[in-house]
Every structure is written in structure tokens, then in C-alpha cells.
Protein backbone atom coordinates (compact mmCIF):
# COMPACT_ATOMS: atom_id res chain seq x y z
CA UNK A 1 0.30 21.93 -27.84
CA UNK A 2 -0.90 21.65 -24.42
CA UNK A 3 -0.92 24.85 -22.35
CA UNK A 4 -1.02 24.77 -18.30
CA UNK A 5 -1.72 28.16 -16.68
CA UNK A 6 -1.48 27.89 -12.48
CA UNK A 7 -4.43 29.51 -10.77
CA UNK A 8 -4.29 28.45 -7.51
CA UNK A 9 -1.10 26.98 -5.29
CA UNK A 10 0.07 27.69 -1.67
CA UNK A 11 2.79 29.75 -3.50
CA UNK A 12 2.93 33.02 -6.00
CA UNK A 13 5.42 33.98 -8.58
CA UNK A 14 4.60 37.46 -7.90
CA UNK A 15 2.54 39.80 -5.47
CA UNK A 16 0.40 40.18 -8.67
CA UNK A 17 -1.46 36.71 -7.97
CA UNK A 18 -2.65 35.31 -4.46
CA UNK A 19 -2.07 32.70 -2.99
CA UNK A 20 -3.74 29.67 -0.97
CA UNK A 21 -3.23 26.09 0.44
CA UNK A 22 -5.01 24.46 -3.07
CA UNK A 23 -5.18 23.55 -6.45
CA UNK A 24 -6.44 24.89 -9.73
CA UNK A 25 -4.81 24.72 -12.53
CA UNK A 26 -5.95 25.82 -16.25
CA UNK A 27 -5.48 23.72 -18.99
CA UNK A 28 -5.88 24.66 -22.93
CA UNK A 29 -5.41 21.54 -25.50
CA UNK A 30 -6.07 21.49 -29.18
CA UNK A 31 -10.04 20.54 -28.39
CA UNK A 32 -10.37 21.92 -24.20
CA UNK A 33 -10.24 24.13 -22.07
CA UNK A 34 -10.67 22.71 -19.00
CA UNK A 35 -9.99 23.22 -14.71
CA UNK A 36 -7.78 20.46 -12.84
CA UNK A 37 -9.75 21.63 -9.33
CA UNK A 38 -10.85 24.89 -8.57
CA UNK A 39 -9.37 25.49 -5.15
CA UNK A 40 -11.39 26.20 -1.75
CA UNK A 41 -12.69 29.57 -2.84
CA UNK A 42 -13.19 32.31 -5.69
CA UNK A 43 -9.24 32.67 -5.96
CA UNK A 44 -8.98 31.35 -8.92
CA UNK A 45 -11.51 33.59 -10.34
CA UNK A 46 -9.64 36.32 -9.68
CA UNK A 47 -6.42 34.66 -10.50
CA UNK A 48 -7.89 34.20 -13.81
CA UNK A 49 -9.48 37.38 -14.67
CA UNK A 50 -5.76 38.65 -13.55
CA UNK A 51 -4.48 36.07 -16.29
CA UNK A 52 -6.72 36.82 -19.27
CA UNK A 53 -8.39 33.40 -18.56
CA UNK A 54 -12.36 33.89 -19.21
CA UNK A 55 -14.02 31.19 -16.69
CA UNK A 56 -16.99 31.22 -19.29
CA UNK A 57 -14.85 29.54 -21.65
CA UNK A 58 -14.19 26.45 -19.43
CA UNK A 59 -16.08 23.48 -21.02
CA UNK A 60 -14.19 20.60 -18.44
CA UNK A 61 -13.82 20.28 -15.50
CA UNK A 62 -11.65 17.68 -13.41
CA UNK A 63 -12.23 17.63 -9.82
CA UNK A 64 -9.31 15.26 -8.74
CA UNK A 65 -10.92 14.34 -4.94
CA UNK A 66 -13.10 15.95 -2.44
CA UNK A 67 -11.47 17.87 -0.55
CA UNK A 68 -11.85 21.50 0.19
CA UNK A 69 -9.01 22.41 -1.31
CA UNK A 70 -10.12 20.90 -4.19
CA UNK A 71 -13.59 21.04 -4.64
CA UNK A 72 -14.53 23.61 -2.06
CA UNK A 73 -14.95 26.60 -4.77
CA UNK A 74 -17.57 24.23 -7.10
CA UNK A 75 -20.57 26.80 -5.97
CA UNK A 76 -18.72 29.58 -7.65
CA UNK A 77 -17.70 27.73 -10.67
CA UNK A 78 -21.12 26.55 -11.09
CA UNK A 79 -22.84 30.23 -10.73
CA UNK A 80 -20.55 31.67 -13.20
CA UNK A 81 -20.85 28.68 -15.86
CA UNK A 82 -23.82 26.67 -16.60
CA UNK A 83 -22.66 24.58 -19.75
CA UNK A 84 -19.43 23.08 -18.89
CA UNK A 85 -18.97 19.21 -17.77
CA UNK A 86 -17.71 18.33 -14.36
CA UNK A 87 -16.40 15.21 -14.31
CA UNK A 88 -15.97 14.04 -10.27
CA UNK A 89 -16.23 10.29 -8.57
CA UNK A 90 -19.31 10.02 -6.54
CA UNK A 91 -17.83 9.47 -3.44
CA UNK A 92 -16.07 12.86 -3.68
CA UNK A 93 -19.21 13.79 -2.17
CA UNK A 94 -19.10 11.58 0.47
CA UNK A 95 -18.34 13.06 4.14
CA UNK A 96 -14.58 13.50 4.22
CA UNK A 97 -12.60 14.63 7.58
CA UNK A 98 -9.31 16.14 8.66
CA UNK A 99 -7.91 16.16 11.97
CA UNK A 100 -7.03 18.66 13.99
CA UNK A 101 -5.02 18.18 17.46
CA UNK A 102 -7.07 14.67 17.15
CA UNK A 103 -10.21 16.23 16.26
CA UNK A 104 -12.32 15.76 13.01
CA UNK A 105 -13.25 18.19 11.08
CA UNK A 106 -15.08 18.56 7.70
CA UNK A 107 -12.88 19.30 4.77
CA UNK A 108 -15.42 17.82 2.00
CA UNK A 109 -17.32 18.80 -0.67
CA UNK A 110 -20.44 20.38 -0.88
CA UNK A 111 -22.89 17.67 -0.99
CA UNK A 112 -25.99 19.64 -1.15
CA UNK A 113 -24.48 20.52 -4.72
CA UNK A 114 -24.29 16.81 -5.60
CA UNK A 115 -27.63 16.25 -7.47
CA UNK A 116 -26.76 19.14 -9.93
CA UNK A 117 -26.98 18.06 -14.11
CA UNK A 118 -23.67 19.57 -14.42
CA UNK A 119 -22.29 16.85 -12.75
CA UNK A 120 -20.73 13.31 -14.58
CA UNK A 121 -19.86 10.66 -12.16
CA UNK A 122 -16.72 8.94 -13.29
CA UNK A 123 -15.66 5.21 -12.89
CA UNK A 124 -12.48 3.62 -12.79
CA UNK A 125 -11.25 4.04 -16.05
CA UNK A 126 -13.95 6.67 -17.74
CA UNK A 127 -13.18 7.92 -21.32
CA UNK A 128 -14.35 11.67 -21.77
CA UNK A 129 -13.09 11.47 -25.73
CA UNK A 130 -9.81 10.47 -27.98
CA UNK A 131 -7.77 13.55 -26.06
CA UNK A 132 -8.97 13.09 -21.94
CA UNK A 133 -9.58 9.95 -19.61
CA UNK A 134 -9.49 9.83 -16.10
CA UNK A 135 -8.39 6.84 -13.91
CA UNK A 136 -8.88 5.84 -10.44
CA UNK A 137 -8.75 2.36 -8.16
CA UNK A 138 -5.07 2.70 -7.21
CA UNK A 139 -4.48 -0.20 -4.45
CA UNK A 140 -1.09 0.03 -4.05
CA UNK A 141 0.45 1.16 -0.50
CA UNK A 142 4.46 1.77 -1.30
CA UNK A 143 5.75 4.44 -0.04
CA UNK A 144 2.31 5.93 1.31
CA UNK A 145 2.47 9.23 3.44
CA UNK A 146 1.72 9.25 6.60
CA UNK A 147 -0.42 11.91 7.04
CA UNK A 148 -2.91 10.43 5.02
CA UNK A 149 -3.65 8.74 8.42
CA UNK A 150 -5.13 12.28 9.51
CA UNK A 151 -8.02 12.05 6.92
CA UNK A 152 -11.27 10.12 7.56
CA UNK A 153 -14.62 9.44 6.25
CA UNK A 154 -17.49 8.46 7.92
CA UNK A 155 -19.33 4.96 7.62
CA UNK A 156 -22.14 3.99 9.11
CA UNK A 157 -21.85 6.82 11.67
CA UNK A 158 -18.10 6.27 12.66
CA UNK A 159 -15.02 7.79 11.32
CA UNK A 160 -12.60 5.45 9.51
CA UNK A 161 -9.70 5.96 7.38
CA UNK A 162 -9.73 7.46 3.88
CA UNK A 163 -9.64 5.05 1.30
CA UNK A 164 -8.97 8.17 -1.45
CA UNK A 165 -11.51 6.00 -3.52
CA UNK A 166 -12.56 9.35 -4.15
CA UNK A 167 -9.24 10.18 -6.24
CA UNK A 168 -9.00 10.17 -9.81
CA UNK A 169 -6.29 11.36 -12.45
CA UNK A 170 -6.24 13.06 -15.89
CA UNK A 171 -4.02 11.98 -18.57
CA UNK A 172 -4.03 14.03 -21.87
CA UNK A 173 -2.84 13.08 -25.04
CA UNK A 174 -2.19 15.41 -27.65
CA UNK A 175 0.26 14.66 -30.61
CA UNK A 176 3.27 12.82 -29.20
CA UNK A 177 2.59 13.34 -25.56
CA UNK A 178 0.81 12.11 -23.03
CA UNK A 179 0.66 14.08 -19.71
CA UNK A 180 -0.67 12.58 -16.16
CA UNK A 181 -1.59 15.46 -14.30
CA UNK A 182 -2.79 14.27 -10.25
CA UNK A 183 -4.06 16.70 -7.35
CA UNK A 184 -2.54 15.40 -4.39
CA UNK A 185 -1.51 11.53 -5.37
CA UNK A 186 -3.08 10.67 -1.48
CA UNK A 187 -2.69 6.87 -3.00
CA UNK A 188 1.60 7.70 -3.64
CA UNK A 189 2.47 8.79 -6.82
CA UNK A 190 4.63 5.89 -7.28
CA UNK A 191 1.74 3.89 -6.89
CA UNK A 192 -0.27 5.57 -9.57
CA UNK A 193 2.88 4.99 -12.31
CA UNK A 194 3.67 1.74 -11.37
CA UNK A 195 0.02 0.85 -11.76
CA UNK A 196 -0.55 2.28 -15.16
CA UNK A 197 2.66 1.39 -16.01
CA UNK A 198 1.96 -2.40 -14.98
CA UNK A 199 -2.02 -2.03 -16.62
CA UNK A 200 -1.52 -0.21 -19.72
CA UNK A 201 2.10 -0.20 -20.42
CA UNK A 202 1.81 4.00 -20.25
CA UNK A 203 4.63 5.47 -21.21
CA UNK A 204 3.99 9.63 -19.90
CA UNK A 205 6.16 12.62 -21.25
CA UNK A 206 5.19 14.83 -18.60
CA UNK A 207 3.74 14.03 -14.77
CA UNK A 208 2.14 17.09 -13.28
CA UNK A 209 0.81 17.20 -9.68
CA UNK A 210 0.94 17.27 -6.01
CA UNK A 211 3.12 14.52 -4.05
CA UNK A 212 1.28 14.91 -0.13
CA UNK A 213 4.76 14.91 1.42
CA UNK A 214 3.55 17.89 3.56
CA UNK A 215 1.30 18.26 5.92
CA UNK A 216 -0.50 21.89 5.94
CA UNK A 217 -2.44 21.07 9.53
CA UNK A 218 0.92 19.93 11.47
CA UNK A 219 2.99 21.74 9.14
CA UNK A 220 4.85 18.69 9.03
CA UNK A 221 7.16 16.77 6.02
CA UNK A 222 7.24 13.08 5.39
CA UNK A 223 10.42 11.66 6.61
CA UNK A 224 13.49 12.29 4.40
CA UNK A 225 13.90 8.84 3.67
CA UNK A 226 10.66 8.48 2.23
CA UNK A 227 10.76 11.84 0.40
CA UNK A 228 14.27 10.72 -1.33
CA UNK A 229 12.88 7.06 -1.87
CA UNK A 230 9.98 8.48 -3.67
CA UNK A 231 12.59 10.64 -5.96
CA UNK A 232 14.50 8.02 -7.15
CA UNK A 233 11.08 5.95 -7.93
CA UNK A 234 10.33 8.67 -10.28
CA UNK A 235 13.64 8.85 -11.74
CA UNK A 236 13.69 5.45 -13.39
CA UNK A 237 10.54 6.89 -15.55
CA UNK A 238 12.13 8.78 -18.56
CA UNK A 239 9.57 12.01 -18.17
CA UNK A 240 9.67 15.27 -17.27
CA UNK A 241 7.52 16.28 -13.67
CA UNK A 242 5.94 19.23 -12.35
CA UNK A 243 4.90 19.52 -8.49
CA UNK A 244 3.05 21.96 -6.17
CA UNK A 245 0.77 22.32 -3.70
CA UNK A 246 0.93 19.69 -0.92
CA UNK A 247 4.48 18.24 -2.00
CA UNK A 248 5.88 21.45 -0.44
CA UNK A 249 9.17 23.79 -0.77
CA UNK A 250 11.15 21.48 1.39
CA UNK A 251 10.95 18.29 0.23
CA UNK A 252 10.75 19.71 -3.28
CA UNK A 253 14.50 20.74 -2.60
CA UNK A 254 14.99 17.32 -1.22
CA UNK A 255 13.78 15.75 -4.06
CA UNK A 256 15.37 18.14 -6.80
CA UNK A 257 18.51 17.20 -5.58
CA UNK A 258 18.32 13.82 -6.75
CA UNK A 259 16.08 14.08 -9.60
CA UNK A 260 17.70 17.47 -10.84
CA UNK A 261 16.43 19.40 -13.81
CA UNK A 262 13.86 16.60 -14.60
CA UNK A 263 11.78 17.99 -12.07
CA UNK A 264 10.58 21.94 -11.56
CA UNK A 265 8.21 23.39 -9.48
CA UNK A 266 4.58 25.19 -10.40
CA UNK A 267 3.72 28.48 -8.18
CA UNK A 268 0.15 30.70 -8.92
CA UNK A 269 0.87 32.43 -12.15
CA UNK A 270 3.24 29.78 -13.74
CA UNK A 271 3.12 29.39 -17.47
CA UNK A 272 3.64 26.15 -18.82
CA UNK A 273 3.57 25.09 -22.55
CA UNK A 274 4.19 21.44 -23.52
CA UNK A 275 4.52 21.26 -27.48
């Protein structure tokens, strides 16, 4: 049985748990317990506390990209638990951007924290043991939001374009399933099944993640077309999916209309158990 416990999401299933623009989510297998991102801050400390989730415990971590709302609590994480892996991409430390009203500003990771031993810098396709592996190097472009064209890195001195070289995704197996869980999918979701689809003939029971149909700076959606194209992408795949964060209410409505009860939404506090 897999076991997914929400600890951080812009949205709350109850005053009992706070909310914030991020990601954390808690995840217990038969041989883990590990964190898919911590967030920007202690939230999901106190999320978890508030959830009878001991951060002690935690011997994984997954830090999908680096970006603030991802990565930015990995001080607090590391002060509360010495012993526990953290599997990131090295250039999640690189120096990653946001604009704002055509202005960059930093929305990266820590990088003074980057030399610390608690730290295991993944590759493309990195095997942490028979039950986790992460995957990255997504170069497809379908269906590709457009306000990935607000984030930038900085080469040589000048700001380019994210690559989201930085991204990487968890898949689980445990018994018969095999769950893809993504932070933010900045390379499209579609993109990331239709490559392991097309690389490893994966066949996933449950998809788990953020879309980026929403922008939280302009507090802006992806056109509808795109939003409904990307539904009915994810309806020829005979899974079940899960989405938060930076998909957002409104296109998860759009969405849900056309992929129905295949797809369900994952607010702070949410509970899931896939047996």
C-alpha cells in the first residue's frame, strides 16, 4: 500500500492546516517514508506535527526542481534531520529566476546549502532501489505552458530561458502499481507520459502532480484550449490522476469536465491511500 498525506498546497481542506503557493507531499510505502518537496518554508512542519507525521522519520527525500516553492524550506528539513537522503539534480542549485512586471527575481534554491553530505545528485534515469527511481531529460515541447517563458536562469552572466533540466520525477512501484508522482511538470505532463511511455513502455496506475496551467505571479491560466487539449491527452492513458498546486482550481474544473471522475484534486490535509 502506498500512502500520500498532503502537507503543503495553495489550498486547505480545513482551517485546521495552512496553506501556501507549494508543494510537499508525504509519502509512506512498504520500505519509505519519504518528502515529494518540502515547500518554501517550515509549513509543512507544522502541517505535519498537525498530522501525526514525525519529520524525524523521513529517510527520502525528492526535491522535484529548484524552485522556492519547492526547495526553499531544505534549511529546515536539514536542521531537524541529519540521516535522511535527498535526492535533487545538480542544477537545481543553479541560479533560477521569475519575473515580475518584466523583472527577474530569484526564486532558487539555496546554493550555499549545496555542498552538504546529505545531498545525492541524480542523473537522468537514477535508481534509488527495487521500489523508487527518478527520471529526468524530458525534450518534448507539446502542449508547453506559456508561462514557463517567465522563468530564467542565468548563463554566463545573462538571463536565458529555463530549460527545467533541473526537473526530475518519482515513480513508485509497490505490488501491482506503479505511481508517477511530478511537482510542477514545467516540461508538460503530456510530455513526460508520452516519453516514458515511448522509452520504457510504462504503463502507470496512478499520476500524481502539478500541471503549471496557472500562473501564481500574473494570476493568470493557460488558454482553455490548451488546458482541454492537455485533458484529453491524459485521457487516452487508462490511470487514475491527482493534481494540485500550480494546475489551479480553474482549469482543474476545466479539465474535470472532460476527464471526469478519473481525475480528483489534492488540498493540504488530503489523505490518499493507493492499495
Amino acid at each position: 500500500m502506498i500512502k500520500i498525506t498532503t502537507l503543503v498546497e495553495n489550498t486547505s481542506l480545513s482551517p485546521e492546516y495552512k496553506s501556501k503557493h507549494g508543494l510537499s507531499l508525504y509519502i509512506e510505502t512498504t520500505n519509505h517514508k519519504i518528502l515529494f518537496d518540502l515547500g518554501s518554508n517550515d509549513l509543512f512542519v507544522e502541517n505535519a506535527e498537525r498530522l501525526g507525521i514525525d519529520i524525524r522519520t523521513i529517510d527520502a527525500v525528492v526535491i522535484s526542481h529548484g524552485h522556492t516553492d519547492h526547495a526553499g524550506a531544505l534549511r529546515k528539513f536539514l536542521e531537524i534531520n541529519p540521516t535522511a537522503k535527498i535526492y535533487i539534480k545538480e542544477s537545481a542549485f543553479d541560479k533560477h529566476y521569475t519575473k515580475v512586471l518584466g523583472i527577474p527575481f530569484y526564486a532558487g534554491a539555496d546554493i550555499k546549502l549545496k555542498d552538504n553530505r546529505q545531498f545525492i545528485f541524480t542523473t537522468d534515469s537514477y535508481m534509488i532501489d527495487e521500489e523508487l527511481r527518478l527520471f529526468s531529460g524530458i525534450k518534448g515541447r507539446k502542449l508547453f505552458s506559456q508561462s514557463n517563458n517567465q522563468l530564467l536562469t542565468k548563463k554566463n552572466h545573462k538571463f536565458v530561458l529555463d530549460s527545467f533540466d533541473h526537473e526530475q520525477y518519482l515513480v513508485i512501484e509497490d505490488e501491482n502499481q506503479r505511481v508517477l508522482i511530478s511537482g510542477c511538470s514545467h516540461n508538460g505532463i503530456v510530455n513526460i507520459m508520452e516519453e516514458m511511455q515511448r522509452a520504457a513502455s510504462e504503463k502507470f496506475t496512478y499520476v500524481i502532480g502539478g500541471f503549471h496551467l496557472f500562473n501564481p505571479i500574473s494570476k493568470k491560466y493557460e488558454k482553455d484550449e490548451l488546458i482541454r487539449d492537455v485533458a484529453e491527452c491524459l485521457k487516452q492513458y487508462n490511470c487514475k490522476y491527482y493534481t494540485c498546486h500550480c494546475t489551479g482550481p480553474k482549469a482543474y474544473e476545466k479539465m474535470k469536465e472532460i476527464m471526469g471522475e478519473r481525475l480528483n484534486y489534492l488540498s493540504t490535509g488530503s489523505r490518499l491511500q493507493i492499495k
